[in-house]
Every structure is written in structure tokens, then in C-alpha cells.
Protein backbone atom coordinates (compact mmCIF):
# COMPACT_ATOMS: atom_id res chain seq x y z
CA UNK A 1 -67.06 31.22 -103.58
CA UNK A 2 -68.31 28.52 -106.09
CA UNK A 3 -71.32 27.18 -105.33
CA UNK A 4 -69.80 23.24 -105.45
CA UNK A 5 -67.39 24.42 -102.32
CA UNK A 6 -70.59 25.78 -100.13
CA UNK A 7 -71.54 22.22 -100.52
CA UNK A 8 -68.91 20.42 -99.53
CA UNK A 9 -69.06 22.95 -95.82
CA UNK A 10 -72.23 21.84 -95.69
CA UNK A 11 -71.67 18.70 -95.26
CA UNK A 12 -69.13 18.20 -92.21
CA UNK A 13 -71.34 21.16 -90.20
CA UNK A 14 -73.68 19.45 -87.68
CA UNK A 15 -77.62 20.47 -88.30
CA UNK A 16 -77.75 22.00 -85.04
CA UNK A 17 -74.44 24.10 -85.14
CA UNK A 18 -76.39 26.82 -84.76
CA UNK A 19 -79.08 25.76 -82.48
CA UNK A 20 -77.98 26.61 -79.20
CA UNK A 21 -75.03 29.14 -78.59
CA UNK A 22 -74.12 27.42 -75.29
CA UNK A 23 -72.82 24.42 -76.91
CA UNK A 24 -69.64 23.43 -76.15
CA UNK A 25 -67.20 23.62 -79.53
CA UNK A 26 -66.61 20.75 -81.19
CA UNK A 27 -63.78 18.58 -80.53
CA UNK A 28 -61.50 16.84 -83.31
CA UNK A 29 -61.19 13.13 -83.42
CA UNK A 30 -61.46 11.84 -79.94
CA UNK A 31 -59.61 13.86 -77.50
CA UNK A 32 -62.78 14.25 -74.86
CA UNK A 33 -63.44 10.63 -73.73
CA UNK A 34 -59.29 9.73 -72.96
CA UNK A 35 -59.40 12.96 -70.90
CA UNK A 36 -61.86 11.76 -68.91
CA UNK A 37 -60.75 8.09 -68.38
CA UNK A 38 -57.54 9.61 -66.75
CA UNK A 39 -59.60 11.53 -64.60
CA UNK A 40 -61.46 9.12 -63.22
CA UNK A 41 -58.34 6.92 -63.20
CA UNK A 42 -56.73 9.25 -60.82
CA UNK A 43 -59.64 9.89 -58.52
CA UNK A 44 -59.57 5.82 -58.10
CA UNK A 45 -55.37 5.95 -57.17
CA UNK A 46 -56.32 9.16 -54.51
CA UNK A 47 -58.68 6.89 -52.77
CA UNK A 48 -57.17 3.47 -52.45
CA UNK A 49 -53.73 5.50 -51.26
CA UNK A 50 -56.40 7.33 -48.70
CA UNK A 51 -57.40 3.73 -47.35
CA UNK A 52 -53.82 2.39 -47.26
CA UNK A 53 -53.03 5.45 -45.29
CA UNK A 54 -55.78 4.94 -42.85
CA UNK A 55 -55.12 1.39 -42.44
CA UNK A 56 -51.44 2.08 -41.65
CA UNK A 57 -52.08 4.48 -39.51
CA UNK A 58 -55.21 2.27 -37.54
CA UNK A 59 -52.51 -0.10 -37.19
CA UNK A 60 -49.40 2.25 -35.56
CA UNK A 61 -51.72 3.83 -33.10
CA UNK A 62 -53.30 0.33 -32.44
CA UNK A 63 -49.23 -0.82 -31.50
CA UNK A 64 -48.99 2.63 -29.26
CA UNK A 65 -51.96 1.82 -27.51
CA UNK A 66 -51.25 -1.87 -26.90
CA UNK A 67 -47.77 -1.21 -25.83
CA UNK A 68 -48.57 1.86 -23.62
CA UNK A 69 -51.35 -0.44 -22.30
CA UNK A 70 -48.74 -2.80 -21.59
CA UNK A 71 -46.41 -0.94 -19.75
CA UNK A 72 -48.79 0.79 -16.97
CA UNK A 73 -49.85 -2.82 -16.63
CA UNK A 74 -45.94 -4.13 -15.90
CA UNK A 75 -45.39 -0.74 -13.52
CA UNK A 76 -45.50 -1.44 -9.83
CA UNK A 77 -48.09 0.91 -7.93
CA UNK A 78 -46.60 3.51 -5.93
CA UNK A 79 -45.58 2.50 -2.18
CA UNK A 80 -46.86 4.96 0.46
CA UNK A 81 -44.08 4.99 3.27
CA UNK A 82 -45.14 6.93 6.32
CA UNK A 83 -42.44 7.87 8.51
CA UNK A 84 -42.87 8.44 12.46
CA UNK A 85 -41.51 11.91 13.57
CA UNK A 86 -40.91 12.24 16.78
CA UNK A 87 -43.13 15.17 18.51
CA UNK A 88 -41.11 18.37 19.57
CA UNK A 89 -39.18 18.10 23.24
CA UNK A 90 -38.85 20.97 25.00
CA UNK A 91 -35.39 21.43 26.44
CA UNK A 92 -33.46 19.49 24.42
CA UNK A 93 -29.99 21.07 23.71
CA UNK A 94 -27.40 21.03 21.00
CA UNK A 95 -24.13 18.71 21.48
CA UNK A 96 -20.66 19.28 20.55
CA UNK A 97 -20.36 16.69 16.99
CA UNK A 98 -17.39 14.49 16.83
CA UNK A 99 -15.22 15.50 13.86
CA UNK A 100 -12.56 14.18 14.01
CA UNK A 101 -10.60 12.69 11.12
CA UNK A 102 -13.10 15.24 8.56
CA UNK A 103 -11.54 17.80 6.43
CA UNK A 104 -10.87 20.89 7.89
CA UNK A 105 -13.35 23.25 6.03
CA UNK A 106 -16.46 19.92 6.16
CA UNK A 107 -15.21 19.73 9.85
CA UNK A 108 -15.91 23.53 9.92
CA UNK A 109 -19.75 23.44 8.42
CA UNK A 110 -20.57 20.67 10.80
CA UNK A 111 -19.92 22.83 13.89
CA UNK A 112 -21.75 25.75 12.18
CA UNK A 113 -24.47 23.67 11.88
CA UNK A 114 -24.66 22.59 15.07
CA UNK A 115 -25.17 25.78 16.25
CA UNK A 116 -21.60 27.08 17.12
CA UNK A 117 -20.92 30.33 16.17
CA UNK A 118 -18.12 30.92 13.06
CA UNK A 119 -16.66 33.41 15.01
CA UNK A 120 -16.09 31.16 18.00
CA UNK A 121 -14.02 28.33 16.08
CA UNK A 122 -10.60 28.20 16.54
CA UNK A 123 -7.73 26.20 14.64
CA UNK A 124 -4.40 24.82 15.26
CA UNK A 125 -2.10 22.52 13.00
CA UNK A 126 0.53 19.79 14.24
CA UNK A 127 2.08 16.82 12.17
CA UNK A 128 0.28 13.92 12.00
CA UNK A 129 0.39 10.50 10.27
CA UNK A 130 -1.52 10.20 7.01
CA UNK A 131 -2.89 13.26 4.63
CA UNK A 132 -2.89 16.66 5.65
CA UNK A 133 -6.00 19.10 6.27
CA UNK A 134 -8.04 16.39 8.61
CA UNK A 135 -9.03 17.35 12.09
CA UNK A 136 -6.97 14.68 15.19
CA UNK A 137 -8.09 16.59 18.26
CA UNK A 138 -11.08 18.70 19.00
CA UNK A 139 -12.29 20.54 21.85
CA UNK A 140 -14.56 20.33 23.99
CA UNK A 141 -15.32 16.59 23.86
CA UNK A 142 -17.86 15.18 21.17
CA UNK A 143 -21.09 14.89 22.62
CA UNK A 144 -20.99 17.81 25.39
CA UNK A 145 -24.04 20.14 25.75
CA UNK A 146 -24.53 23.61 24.55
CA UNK A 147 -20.59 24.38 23.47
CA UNK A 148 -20.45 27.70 23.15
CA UNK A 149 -16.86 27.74 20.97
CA UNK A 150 -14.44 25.03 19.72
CA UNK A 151 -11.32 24.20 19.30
CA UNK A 152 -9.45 22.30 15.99
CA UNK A 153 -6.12 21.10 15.95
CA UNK A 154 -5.69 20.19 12.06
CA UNK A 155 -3.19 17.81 10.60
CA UNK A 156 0.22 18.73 8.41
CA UNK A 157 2.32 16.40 6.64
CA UNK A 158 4.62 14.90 8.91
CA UNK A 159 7.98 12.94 8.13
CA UNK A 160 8.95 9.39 9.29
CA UNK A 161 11.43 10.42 12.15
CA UNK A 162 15.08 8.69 12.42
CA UNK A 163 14.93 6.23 15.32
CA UNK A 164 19.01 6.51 16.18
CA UNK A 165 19.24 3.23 18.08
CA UNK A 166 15.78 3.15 19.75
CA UNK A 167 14.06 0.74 21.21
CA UNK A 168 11.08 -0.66 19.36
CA UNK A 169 8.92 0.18 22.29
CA UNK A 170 9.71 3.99 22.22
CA UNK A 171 10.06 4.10 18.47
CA UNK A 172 5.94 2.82 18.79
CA UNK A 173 5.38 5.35 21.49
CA UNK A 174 6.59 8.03 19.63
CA UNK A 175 4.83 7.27 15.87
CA UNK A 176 1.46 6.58 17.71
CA UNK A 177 1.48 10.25 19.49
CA UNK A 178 1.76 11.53 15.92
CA UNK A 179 -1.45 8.76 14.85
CA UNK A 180 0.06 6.37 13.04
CA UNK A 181 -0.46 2.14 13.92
CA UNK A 182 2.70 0.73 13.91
CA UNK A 183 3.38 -2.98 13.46
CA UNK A 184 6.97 -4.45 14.90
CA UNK A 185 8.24 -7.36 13.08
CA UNK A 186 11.54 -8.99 15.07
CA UNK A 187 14.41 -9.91 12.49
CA UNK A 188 18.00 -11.52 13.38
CA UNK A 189 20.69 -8.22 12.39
CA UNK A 190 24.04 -8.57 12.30
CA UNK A 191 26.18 -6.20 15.03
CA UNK A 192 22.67 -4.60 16.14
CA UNK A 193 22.19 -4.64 19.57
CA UNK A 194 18.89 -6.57 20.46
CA UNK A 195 15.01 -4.92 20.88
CA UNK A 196 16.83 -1.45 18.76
CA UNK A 197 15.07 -0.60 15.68
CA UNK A 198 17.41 -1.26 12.29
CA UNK A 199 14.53 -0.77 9.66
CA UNK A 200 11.45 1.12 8.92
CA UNK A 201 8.66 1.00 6.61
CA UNK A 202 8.26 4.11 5.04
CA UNK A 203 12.37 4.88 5.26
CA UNK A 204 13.58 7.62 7.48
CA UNK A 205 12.32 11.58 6.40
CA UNK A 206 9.62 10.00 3.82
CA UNK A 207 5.91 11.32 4.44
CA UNK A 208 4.69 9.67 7.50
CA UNK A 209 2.00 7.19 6.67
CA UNK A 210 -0.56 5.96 8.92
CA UNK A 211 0.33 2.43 9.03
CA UNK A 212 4.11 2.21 9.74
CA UNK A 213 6.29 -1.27 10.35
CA UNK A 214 9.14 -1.37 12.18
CA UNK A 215 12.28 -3.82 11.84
CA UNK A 216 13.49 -4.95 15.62
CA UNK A 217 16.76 -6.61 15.76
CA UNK A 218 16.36 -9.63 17.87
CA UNK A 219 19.20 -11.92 19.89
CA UNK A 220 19.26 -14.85 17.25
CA UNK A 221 20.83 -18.45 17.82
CA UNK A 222 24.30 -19.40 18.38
CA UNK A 223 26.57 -21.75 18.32
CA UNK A 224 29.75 -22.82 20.49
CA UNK A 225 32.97 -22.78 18.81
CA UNK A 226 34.19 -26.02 20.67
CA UNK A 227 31.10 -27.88 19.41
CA UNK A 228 31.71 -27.21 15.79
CA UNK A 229 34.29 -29.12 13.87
CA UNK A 230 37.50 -27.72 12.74
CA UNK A 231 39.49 -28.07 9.52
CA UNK A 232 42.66 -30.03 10.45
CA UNK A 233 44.56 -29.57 14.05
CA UNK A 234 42.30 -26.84 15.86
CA UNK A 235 41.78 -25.39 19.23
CA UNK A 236 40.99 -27.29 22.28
CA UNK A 237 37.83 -27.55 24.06
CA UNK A 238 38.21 -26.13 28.33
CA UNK A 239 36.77 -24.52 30.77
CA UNK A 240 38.89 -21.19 32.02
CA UNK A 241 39.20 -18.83 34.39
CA UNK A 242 40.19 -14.76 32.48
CA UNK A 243 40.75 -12.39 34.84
CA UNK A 244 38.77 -13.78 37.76
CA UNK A 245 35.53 -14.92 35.42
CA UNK A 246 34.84 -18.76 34.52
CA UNK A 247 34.19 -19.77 31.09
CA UNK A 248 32.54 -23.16 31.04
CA UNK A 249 32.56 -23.15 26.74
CA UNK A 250 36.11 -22.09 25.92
CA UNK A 251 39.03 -22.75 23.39
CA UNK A 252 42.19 -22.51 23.82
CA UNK A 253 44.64 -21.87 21.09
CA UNK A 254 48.43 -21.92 20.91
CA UNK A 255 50.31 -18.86 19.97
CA UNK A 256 53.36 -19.33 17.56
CA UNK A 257 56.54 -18.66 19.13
CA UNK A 258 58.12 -18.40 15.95
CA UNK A 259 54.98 -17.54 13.65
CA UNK A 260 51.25 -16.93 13.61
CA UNK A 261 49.67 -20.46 14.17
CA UNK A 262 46.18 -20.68 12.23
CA UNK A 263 43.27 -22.31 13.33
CA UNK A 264 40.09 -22.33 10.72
CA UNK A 265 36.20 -23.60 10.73
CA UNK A 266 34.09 -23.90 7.65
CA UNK A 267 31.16 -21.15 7.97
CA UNK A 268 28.86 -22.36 4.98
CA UNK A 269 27.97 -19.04 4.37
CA UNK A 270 25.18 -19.42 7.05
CA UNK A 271 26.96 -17.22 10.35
CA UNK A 272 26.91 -13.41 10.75
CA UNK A 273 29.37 -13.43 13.95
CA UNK A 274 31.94 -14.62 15.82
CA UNK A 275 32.26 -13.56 19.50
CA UNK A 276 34.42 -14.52 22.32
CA UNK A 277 36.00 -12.70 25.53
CA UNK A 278 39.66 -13.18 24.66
CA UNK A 279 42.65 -12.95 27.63
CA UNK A 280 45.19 -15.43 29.21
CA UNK A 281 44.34 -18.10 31.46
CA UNK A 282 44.58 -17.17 35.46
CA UNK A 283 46.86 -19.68 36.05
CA UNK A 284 49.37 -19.30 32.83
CA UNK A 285 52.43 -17.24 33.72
CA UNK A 286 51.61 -13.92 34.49
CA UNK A 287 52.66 -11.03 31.81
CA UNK A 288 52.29 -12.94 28.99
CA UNK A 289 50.53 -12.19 25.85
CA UNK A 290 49.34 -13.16 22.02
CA UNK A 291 47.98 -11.08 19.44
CA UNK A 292 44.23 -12.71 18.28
CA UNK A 293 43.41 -11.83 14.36
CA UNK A 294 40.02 -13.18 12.58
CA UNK A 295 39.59 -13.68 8.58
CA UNK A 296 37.01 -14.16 6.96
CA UNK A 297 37.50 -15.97 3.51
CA UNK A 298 41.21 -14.24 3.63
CA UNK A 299 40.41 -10.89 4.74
CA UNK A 300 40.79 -9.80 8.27
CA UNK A 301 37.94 -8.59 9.99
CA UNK A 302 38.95 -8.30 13.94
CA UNK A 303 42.14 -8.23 15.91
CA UNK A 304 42.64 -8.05 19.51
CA UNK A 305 45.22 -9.01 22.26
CA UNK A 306 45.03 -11.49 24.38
CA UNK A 307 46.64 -10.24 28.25
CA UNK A 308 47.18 -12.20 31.57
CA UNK A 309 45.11 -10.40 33.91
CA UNK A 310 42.96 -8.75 31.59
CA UNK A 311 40.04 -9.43 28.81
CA UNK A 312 39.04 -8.50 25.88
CA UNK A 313 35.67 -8.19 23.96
CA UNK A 314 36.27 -9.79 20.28
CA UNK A 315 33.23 -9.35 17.90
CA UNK A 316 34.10 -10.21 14.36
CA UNK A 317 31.10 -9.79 11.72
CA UNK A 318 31.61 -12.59 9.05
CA UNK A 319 28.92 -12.58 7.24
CA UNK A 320 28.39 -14.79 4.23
CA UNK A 321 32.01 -15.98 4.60
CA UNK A 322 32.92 -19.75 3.35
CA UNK A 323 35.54 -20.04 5.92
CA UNK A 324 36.59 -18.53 9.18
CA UNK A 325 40.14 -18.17 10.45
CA UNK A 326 41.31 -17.83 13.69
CA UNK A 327 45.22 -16.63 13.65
CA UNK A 328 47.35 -16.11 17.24
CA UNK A 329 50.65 -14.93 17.31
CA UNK A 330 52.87 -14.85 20.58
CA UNK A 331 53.65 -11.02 21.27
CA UNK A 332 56.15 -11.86 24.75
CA UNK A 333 58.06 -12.17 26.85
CA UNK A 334 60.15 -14.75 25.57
CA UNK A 335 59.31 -18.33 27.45
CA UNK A 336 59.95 -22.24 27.36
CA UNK A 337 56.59 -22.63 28.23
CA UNK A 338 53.91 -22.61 25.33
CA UNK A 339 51.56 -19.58 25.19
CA UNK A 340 47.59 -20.19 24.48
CA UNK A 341 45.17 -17.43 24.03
CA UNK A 342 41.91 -18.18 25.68
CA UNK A 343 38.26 -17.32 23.89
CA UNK A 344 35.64 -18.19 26.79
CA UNK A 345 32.29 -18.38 25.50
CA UNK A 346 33.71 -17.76 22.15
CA UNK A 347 30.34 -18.63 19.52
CA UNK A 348 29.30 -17.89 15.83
CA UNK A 349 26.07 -15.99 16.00
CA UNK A 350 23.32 -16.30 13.02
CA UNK A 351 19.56 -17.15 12.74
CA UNK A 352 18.20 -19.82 13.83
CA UNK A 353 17.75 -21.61 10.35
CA UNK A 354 22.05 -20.39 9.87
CA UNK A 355 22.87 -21.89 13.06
CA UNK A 356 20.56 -25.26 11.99
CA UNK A 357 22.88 -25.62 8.79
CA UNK A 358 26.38 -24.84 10.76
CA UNK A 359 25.43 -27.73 13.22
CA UNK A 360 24.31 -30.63 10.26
């Protein structure tokens, strides 16, 4: 190589190049210090996130502690109860529990419990008011000592039973055997005879219920015919004798001899009945007779006829009618004299409030 090139070597190589073999190399430009500002710039981030982290961290457990601090604070202490038990008594025996009105199989743990062997329990079903599967009777009697066995009679569905013209006193007799509590409310019925049942509450063959009403026809309020006005010419107000009986509130009505003569009352929809014992008067001539029809708005709804020397029992159900009609009709024998059917007592028959309105 030319000398002039050693030369120009010579002059970018460092003096001590060769000095000391441990050197590190030499590095171009300046590379080295930038590395090392980034390293120290990194080693400065690591630390300030380390204190930010501790800080943080100071600060949640600070917030736990406080809070947890807190809370025992707000708790109540515990309450020590002490509870007296009663020292042991020697000869103290079991009793017979009252289970009535439990389930069958609840009524059957009880007894167990009590000391009764399973094998010694017994059980029976009847109808009864109310669900099915709950002991009504038991035997022996709650409370007796030592029972050695027991008896269960267990409820099945029963059915409300028909009361066919009862009384509302054996109707009650009859639902409370079976457990239910009956309740008897008394309501004016039309053609019911008085104190009989017409309604119940559940209806006839529905599951019996434990509380049951029943629907008791009662007498209601009446009215005389002779005190109530009629529509044009009408029947006159007497007192008769029919067959040997006095009527004190009577009418007496002619009979046609040639046709029905019609005698009428307006109703106002208020009256459920009209009844009367019907005949000829005692001291008419004897054998004659009338034929005695009631209408009711037009339609006929009772006949009878009217006898000397007998009586007859008219009960005409007019319910809701506007008017009532009252027709007679001379049957025979042929006479000069006039003919007049008799109605002793005869009276329309409604509720009280009916009657009220009939009578304003």
C-alpha cells in the first residue's frame, strides 16, 4: 500500500488503540450517550409508577380498614338469653294431643310422637263440611293420660244435601252434625209454606262448605181485599158465615146469571198472592153455586167453586201482575134470587215493603 494511504489510517486511529486489549471498541458518531439517557429515563418512569402504586394502594386498604372499623362499631353486641328449664319430674305421664282439624298423615306424627304406638292408630272416614283428609273426631279425649291406642275418624268430601221442604231448624241440625256453621236468613217466598227452607248457599249436591246459609221462607204481610180499592163497581165488604165458620173480612161478589160478572183491583206489581176461603153464605138458599176464576194481567191463574154448605181453599200466585181479576159465574140451579160467592178472609199476600205500596 502507498505510503501516503498508511498516513491517512494513521490519523483517525486513537494513540492508545493498542494500549489496553480490554477496551471497549469504538463507537461511531454518538450512539453510547442516547442509549444511556433512555435508560435512565426508564428507571425514573419504573419508580414514580412504583410510588403511585403504593399510594393507591395505602389509600384502598386505608378505606377497608375505616369502613370495616365502622361497621363492628354500628353492630349491636350479642344478647345472652338464658332460658329457665324446668328440673326433671318424676311421674309425669304422656297425654292424648288434640288433633283435631290437622291433616291426616301431620295428625298421624303427632300421636307418634307422643308416644302412641303406629301400630295402635286406627282410622275411619265420614263426610264432613270443608276439605277432605282433616281429622273431626278422635279418640280417647285430648288431654287423657297414658293412651295406649287411638282412634281417627278423617274427613271426605261431602255434598250439600237437598232439604225437600224442611224446616230451617232441622235443615241446621242436620249440616252442623256434618261440621258446617250455618247462618238462616228469613225471606218473604211466594206459595212456600212458612219456617221451610226454599234456598241454600252452596246449591243442592255442590261440595259442602263449612259455612253454609240457608233461605227460610217467612209469613210476610197482607192485605184485606175489602180494604183495597177496586176499579169501577166491585165486591162488597161483610162479614159471613161458610159452612158454619165466621169471616169477619169478607167480599161478596155477584155471580152472572146470564154471564161471568168481573170484578178487578190494580196490583202495582207489588203482591205475590191472593187467598180467600171461597163457599156460599149459610143463610143463601141452600144448593146453590158459582164458579170463582182469578187472572192475572189476562191470564188465569186459579179457579174454584163456590158451594152452599161447603168451602173452598183459593190460593192464586200473581206475582208481578199489573192487575188482578176476580171473575164469578152462576153454575145453578136456576133462581130469582141473585147468587154471590163469598171469599172470607180473602187477602193479597206480599212483603212488607209490597204490601206498603198496595195500601198508598
Amino acid at each position: 500500500m502507498p505510503n501516503g494511504a498508511d498516513d491517512v489510517l494513521s490519523q483517525h486511529v486513537p494513540a492508545d488503540a493498542s494500549a489496553s486489549p480490554d477496551a471497549d471498541p469504538p463507537s461511531v458518531g454518538r450512539a453510547a450517550p442516547e442509549s444511556g439517557k433512555k435508560r435512565r429515563r426508564l428507571t425514573t418512569y419504573a419508580a414514580v409508577s412504583m410510588a403511585v402504586a403504593l399510594v393507591a394502594g395505602g389509600m384502598a386498604g386505608g378505606y377497608f380498614v375505616q369502613n370495616e372499623w365502622s361497621s363492628r362499631r354500628a353492630s349491636p353486641s350479642p344478647e345472652v338469653v338464658t332460658l329457665e328449664v324446668p328440673p326433671y319430674q318424676d311421674g309425669v305421664t304422656s297425654r292424648m294431643p288434640d288433633v283435631r282439624g290437622i291433616e291426616e298423615q301431620a295428625a298421624r306424627q303427632i300421636l307418634i310422637d307422643s308416644g302412641i304406638d303406629a301400630r295402635s292408630i286406627t282410622v275411619s272416614t265420614e263426610p264432613a263440611a270443608g276439605p277432605a283428609g282433616s281429622v273431626i273426631d278422635q279418640t280417647p279425649a285430648s288431654g287423657t293420660d297414658r293412651p295406649g291406642s287411638a282412634k281417627l275418624v278423617v274427613s271426605t268430601e261431602a255434598r250439600m244435601p237437598a232439604y225437600d221442604g224442611q224446616s230451617g231448624q232441622q235443615m241446621s241440625v242436620t249440616l252442623q252434625k256434618m261440621g258446617a256453621q250455618v247462618d238462616l236468613v228469613n225471606r218473604y217466598q211466594p206459595g212456600a209454606k212458612p219456617g221451610s227452607v226454599v234456598a241454600s248457599t252452596p246449591p243442592v249436591g255442590a261440595p259442602l262448605t263449612r259455612d253454609v246459609q240457608l233461605v227460610v221462607a217467612e209469613t210476610g204481610s197482607s192485605a184485606y181485599l175489602s180494604s183495597v180499592s177496586s176499579v169501577g163497581s166491585g165486591c162488597s165488604s161483610t162479614s159471613a158465615s161458610l159452612n158454619g165458620r165466621d169471616f169477619a173480612k169478607s167480599v161478596r161478589c155477584e155471580a152472572g146469571s146470564r154471564g161471568p160478572d168481573t170484578y178487578e183491583w190494580v196490583t202495582k206489581r207489588a203482591v205475590d198472592q191472593l187467598t180467600a176461603t171461597v163457599g156460599i153464605a149459610d143463610d143463601a138458599t141452600p144448593g146453590t153455586s158459582a164458579r170463582v176464576e182469578v187472572f192475572a194481567d189476562g191470564r188465569r191463574v186459579a179457579q174454584v167453586v163456590a158451594r152452599y154448605g161447603a168451602t173452598a181453599e183459593l190460593n192464586a200466585i200473581i206475582t208481578n201482575a199489573l192487575r188482578v181479576s176476580v171473575v164469578v159465574t152462576q153454575l145453578g140451579p136456576q133462581t130469582d134470587d141473585s147468587v154471590y160467592a163469598v171469599l172470607g178472609d180473602a187477602r193479597f199476600v206480599g212483603s212488607a215493603d209490597a204490601i206498603k205500596r198496595l195500601e198508598n
